[in-house]
N, C-alpha and C. Protein backbone atom coordinates (compact mmCIF):
# COMPACT_ATOMS: atom_id res chain seq x y z
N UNK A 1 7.72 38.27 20.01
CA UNK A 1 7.25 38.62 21.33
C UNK A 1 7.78 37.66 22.37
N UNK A 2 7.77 36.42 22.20
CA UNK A 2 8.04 35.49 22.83
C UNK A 2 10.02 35.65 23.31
N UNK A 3 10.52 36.58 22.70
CA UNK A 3 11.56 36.23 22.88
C UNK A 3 11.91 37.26 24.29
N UNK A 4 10.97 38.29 23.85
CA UNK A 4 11.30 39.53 24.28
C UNK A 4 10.33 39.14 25.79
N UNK A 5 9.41 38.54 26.08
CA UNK A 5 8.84 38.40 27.13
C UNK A 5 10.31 37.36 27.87
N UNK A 6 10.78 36.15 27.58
CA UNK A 6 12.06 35.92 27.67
C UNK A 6 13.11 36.76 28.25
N UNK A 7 13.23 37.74 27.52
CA UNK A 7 14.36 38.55 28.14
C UNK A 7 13.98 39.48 29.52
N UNK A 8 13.09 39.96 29.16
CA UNK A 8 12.34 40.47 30.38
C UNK A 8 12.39 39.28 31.33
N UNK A 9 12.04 38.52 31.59
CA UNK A 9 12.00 37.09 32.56
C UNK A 9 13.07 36.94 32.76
N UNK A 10 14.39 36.99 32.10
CA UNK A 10 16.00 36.68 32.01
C UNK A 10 16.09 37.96 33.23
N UNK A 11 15.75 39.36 32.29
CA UNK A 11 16.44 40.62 33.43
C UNK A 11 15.87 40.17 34.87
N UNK A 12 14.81 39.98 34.95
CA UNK A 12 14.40 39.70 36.54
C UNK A 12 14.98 39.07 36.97
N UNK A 13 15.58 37.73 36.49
CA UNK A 13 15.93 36.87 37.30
C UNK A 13 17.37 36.71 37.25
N UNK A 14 17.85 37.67 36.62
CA UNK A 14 19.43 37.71 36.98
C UNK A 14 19.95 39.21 37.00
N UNK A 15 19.32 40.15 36.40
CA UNK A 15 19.73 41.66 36.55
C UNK A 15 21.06 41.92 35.95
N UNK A 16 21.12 41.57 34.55
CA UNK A 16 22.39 40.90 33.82
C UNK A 16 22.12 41.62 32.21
N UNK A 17 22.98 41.87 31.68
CA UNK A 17 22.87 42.16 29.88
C UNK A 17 22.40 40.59 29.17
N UNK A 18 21.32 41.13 28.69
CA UNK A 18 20.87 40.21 27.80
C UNK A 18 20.56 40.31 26.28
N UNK A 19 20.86 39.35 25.33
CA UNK A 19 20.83 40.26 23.93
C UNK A 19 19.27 40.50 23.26
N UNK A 20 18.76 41.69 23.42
CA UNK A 20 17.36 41.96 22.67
C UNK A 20 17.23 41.89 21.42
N UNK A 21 16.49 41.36 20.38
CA UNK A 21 16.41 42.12 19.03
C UNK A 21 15.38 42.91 18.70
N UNK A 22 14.69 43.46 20.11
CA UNK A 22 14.08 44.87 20.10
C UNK A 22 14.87 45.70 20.47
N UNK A 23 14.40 47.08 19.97
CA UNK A 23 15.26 48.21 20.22
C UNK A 23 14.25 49.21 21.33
N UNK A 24 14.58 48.94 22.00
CA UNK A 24 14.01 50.28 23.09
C UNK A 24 15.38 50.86 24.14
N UNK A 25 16.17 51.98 23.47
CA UNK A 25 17.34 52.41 24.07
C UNK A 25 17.05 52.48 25.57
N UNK A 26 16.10 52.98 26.18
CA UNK A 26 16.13 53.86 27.48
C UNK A 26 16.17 52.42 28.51
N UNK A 27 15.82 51.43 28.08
CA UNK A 27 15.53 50.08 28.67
C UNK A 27 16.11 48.86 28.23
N UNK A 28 17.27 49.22 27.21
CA UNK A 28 17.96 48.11 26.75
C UNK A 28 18.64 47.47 27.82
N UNK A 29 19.07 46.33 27.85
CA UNK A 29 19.35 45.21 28.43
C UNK A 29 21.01 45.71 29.12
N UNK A 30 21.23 46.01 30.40
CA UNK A 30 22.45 46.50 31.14
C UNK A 30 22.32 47.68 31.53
N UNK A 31 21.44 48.34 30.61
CA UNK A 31 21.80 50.00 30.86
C UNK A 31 21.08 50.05 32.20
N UNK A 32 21.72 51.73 32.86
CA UNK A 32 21.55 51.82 34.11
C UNK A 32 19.71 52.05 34.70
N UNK A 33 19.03 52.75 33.66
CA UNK A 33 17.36 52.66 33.79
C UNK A 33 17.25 51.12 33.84
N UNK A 34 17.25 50.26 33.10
CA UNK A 34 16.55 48.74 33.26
C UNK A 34 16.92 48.20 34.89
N UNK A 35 18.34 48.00 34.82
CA UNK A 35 18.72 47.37 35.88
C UNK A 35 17.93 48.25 37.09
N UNK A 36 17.80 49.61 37.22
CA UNK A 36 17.22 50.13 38.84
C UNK A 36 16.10 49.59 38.51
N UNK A 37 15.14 49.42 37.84
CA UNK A 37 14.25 49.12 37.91
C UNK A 37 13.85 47.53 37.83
N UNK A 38 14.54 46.77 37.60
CA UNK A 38 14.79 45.36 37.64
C UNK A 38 14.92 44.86 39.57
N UNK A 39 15.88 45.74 39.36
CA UNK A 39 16.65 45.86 41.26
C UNK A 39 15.09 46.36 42.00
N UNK A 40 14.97 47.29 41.59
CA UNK A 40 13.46 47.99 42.58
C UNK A 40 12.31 46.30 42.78
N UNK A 41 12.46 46.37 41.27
CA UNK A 41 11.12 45.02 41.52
C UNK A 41 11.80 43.87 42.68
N UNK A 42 13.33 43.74 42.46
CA UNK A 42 13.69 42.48 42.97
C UNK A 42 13.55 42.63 44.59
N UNK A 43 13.92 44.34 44.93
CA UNK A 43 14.06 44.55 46.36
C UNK A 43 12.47 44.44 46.93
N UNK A 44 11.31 44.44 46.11
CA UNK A 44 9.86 44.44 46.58
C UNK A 44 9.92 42.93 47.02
N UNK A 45 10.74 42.05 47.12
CA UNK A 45 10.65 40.84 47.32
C UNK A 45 11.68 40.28 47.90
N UNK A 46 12.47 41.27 48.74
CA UNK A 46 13.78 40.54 49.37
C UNK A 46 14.56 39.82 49.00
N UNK A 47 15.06 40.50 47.49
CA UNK A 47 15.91 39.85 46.46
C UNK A 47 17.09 40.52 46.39
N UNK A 48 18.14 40.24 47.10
CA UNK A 48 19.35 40.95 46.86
C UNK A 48 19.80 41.50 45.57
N UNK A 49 19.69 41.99 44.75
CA UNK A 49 19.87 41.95 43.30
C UNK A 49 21.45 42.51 42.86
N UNK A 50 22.70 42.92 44.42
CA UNK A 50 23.69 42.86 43.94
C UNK A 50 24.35 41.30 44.23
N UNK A 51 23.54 40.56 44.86
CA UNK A 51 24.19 38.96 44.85
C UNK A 51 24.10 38.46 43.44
N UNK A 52 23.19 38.68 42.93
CA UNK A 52 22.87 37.73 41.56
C UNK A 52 23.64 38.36 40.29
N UNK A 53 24.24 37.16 39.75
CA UNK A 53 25.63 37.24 38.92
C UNK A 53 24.93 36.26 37.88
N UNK A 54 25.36 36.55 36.48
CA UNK A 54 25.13 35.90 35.36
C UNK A 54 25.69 34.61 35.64
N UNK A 55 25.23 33.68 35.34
CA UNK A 55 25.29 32.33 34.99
C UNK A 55 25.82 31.52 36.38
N UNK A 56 25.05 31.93 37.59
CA UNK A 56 25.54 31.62 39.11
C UNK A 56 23.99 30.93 39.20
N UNK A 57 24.28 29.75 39.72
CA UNK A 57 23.25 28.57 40.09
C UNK A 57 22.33 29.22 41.33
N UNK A 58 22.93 30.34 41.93
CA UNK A 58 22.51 30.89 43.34
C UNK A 58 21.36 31.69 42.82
N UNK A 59 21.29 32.34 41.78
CA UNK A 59 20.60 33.46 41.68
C UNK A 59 19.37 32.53 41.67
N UNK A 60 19.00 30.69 40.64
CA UNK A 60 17.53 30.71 40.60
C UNK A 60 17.69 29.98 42.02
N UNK A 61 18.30 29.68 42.97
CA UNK A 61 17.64 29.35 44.17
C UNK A 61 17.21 30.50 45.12
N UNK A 62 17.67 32.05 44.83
CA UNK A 62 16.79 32.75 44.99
C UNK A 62 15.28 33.44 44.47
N UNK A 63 15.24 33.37 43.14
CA UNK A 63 14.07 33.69 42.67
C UNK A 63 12.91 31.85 42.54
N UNK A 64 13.56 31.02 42.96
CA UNK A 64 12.76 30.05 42.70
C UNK A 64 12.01 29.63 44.22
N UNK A 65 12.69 30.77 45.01
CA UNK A 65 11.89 30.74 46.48
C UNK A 65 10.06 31.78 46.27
N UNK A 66 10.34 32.09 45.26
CA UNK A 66 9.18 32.79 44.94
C UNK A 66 7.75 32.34 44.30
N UNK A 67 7.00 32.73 44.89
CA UNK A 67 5.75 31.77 44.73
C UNK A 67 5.29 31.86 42.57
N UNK A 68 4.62 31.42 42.18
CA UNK A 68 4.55 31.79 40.96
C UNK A 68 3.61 33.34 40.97
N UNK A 69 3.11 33.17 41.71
CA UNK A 69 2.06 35.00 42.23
C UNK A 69 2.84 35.95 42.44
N UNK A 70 4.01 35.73 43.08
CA UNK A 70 5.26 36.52 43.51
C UNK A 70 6.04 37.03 42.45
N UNK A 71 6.04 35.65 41.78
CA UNK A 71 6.74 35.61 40.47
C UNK A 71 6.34 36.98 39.26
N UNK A 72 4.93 36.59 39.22
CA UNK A 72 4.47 37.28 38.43
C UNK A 72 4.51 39.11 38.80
N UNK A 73 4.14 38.94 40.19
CA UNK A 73 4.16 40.33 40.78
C UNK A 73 5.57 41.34 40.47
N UNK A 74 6.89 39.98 40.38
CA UNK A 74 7.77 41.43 39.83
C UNK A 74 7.78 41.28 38.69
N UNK A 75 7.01 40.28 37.65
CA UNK A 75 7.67 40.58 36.21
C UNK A 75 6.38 41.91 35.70
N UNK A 76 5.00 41.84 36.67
CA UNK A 76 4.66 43.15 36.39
C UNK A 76 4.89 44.01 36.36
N UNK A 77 5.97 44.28 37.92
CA UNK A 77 6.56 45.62 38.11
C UNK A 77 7.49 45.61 37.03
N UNK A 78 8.60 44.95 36.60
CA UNK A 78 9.38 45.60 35.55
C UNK A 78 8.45 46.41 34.24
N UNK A 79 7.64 45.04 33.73
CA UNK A 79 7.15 45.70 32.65
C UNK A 79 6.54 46.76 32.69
N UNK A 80 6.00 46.88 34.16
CA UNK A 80 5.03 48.39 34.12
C UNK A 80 6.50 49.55 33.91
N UNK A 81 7.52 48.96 34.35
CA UNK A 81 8.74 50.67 34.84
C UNK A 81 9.30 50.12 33.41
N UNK A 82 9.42 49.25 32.60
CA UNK A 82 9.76 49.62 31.03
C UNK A 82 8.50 50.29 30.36
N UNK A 83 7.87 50.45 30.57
CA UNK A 83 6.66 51.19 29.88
C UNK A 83 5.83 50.15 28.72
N UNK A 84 5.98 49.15 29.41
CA UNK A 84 5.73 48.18 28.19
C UNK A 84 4.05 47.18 28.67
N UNK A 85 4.12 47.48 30.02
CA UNK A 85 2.56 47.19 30.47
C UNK A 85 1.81 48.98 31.17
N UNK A 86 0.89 49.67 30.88
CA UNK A 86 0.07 50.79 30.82
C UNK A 86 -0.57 51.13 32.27
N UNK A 87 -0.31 52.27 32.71
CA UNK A 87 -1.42 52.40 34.30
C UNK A 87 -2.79 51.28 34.52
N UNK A 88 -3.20 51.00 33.05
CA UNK A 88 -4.67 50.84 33.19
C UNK A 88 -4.39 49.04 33.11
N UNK A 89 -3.06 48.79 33.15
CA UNK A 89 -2.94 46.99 32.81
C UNK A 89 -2.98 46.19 31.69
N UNK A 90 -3.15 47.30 30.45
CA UNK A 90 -2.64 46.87 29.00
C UNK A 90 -1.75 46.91 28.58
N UNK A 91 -1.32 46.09 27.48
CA UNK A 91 0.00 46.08 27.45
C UNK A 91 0.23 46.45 25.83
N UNK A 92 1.28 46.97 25.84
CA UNK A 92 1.86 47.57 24.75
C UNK A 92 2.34 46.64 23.63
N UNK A 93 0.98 45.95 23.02
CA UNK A 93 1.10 44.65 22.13
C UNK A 93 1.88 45.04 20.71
N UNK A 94 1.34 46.39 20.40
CA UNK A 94 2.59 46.72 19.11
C UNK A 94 3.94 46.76 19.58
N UNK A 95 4.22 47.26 20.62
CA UNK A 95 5.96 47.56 20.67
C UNK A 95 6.93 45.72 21.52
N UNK A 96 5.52 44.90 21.74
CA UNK A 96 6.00 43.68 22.27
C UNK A 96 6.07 42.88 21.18
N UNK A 97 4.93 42.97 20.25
CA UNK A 97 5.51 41.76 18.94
C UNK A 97 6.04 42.34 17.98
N UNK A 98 6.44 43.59 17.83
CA UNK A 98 7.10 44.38 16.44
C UNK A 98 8.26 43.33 16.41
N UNK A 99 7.95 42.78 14.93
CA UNK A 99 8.85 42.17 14.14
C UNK A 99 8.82 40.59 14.15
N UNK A 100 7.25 40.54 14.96
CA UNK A 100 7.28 39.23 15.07
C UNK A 100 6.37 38.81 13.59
N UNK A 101 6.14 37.09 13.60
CA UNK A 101 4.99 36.79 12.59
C UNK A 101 3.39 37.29 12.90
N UNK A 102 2.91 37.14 12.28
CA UNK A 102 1.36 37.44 12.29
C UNK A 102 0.74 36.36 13.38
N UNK A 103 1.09 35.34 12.86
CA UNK A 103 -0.16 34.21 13.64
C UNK A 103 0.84 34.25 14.92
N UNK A 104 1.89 34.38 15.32
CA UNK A 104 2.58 34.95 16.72
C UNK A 104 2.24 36.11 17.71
N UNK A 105 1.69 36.92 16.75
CA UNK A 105 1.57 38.56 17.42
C UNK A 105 -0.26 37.94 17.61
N UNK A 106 -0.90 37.24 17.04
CA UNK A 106 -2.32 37.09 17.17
C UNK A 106 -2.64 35.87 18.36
N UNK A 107 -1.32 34.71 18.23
CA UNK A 107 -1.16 33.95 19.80
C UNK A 107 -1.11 35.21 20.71
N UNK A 108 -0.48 35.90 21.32
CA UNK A 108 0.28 36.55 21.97
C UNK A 108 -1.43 37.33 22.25
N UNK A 109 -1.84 37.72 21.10
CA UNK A 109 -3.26 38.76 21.86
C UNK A 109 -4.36 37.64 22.23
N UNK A 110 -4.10 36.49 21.52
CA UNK A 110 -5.02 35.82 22.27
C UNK A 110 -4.68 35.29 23.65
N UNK A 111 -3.47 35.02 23.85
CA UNK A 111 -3.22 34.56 25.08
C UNK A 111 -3.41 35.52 26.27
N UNK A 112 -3.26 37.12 26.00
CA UNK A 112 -2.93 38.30 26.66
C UNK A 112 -4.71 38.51 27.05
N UNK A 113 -5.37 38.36 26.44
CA UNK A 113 -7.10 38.33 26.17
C UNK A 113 -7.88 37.33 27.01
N UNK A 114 -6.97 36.12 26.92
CA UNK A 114 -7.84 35.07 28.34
C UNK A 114 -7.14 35.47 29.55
N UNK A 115 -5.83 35.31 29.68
CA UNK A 115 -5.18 35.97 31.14
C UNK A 115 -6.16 37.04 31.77
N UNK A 116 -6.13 38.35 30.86
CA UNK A 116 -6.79 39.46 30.83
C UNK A 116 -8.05 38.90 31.84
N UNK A 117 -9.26 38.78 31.23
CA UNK A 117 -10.61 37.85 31.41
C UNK A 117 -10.43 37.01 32.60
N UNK A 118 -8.98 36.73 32.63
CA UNK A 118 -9.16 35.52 34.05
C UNK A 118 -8.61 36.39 35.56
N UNK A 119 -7.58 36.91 35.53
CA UNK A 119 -7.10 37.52 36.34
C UNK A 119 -7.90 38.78 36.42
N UNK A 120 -8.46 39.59 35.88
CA UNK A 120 -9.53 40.53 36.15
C UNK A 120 -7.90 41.60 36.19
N UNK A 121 -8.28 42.69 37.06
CA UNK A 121 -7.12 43.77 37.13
C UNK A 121 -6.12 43.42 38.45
N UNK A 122 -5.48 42.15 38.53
CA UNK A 122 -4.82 42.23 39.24
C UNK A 122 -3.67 41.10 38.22
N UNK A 123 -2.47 42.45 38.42
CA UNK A 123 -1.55 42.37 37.61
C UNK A 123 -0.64 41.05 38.20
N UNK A 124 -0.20 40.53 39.26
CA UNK A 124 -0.03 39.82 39.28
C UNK A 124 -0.13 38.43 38.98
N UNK A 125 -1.80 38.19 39.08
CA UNK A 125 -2.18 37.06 38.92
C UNK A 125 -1.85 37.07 37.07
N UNK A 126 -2.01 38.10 36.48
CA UNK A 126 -2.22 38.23 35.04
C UNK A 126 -0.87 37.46 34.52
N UNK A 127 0.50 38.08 35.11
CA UNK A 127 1.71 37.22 34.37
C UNK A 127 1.93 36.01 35.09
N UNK A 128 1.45 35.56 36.01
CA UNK A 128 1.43 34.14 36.21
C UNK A 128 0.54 33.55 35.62
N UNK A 129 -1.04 34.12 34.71
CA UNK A 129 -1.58 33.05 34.24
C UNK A 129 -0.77 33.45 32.22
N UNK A 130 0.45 34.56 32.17
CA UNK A 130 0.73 34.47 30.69
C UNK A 130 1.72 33.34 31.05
N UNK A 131 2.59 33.31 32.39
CA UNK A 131 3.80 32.18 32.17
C UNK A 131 2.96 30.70 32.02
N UNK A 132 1.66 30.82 32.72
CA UNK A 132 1.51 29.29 32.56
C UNK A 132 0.92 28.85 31.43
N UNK A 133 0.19 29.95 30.55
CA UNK A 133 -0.17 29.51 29.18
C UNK A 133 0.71 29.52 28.21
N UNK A 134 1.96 29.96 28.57
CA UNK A 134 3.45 30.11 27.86
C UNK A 134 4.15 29.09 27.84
N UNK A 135 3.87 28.30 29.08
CA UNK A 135 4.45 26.92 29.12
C UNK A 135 3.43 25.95 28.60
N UNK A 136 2.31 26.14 27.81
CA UNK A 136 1.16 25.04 27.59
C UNK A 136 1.07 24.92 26.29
């Protein structure tokens, strides 16, 4: 899961092919569905998303102008337009840790379970409190 929340965080912040070792065709990493919808989240935030080029120092001094609330606000929108976070703000915990370990996929619901509880239904605050328990 951890890798794949990663790549998702990678597409936002560069709108670039990245290598998955999940398989979800319609949203794999380059194809033309991910990127509009990568681009859509980036343009909700006055993110040029045809400036940003793989491995260009420019792209994080644009996304690092973004508050961590901000932050979180587009990595919701992607995941909601990959189908991988639900109308109702759940998230699609089988198709995010498939293939991970056990006590990984059970971090991952526990961590998804206090965010949940803390941020209440506002999706934003929710992936800024998974990045900061991601970094802890």
């Amino acid at each position: 899961m951890k890798t794949l929340f990663f790549v998702v965080l990678g597409l936002v912040a560069v709108s670039a092919a990245v290598p998955v070792e999940h398989s979800f065709p319609q949203f794999e990493n380059g194809t033309p569905k991910m990127k509009e919808q990568v681009n859509t989240c980036l343009r909700n935030y006055k993110i040029d998303a045809a400036v940003l080029e793989l491995g260009d120092e420019k792209n994080f001094e644009k996304t690092d102008k973004l508050t961590k609330l901000e932050w979180g606000c587009v990595r919701a929108c992607v995941y909601k337009g990959a189908n991988f976070m639900r109308a109702d703000g759940s998230l699609d915990i089988e198709v995010l840790t498939d293939g991970d370990e056990p006590e990984d996929k059970k971090k991952f619901e526990s961590v998804v379970g206090i965010c949940r509880a803390e941020a209440g239904k506002d999706d934003c605050k929710f992936f800024q409190c998974m990045d900061e328990k991601d970094d802890s």
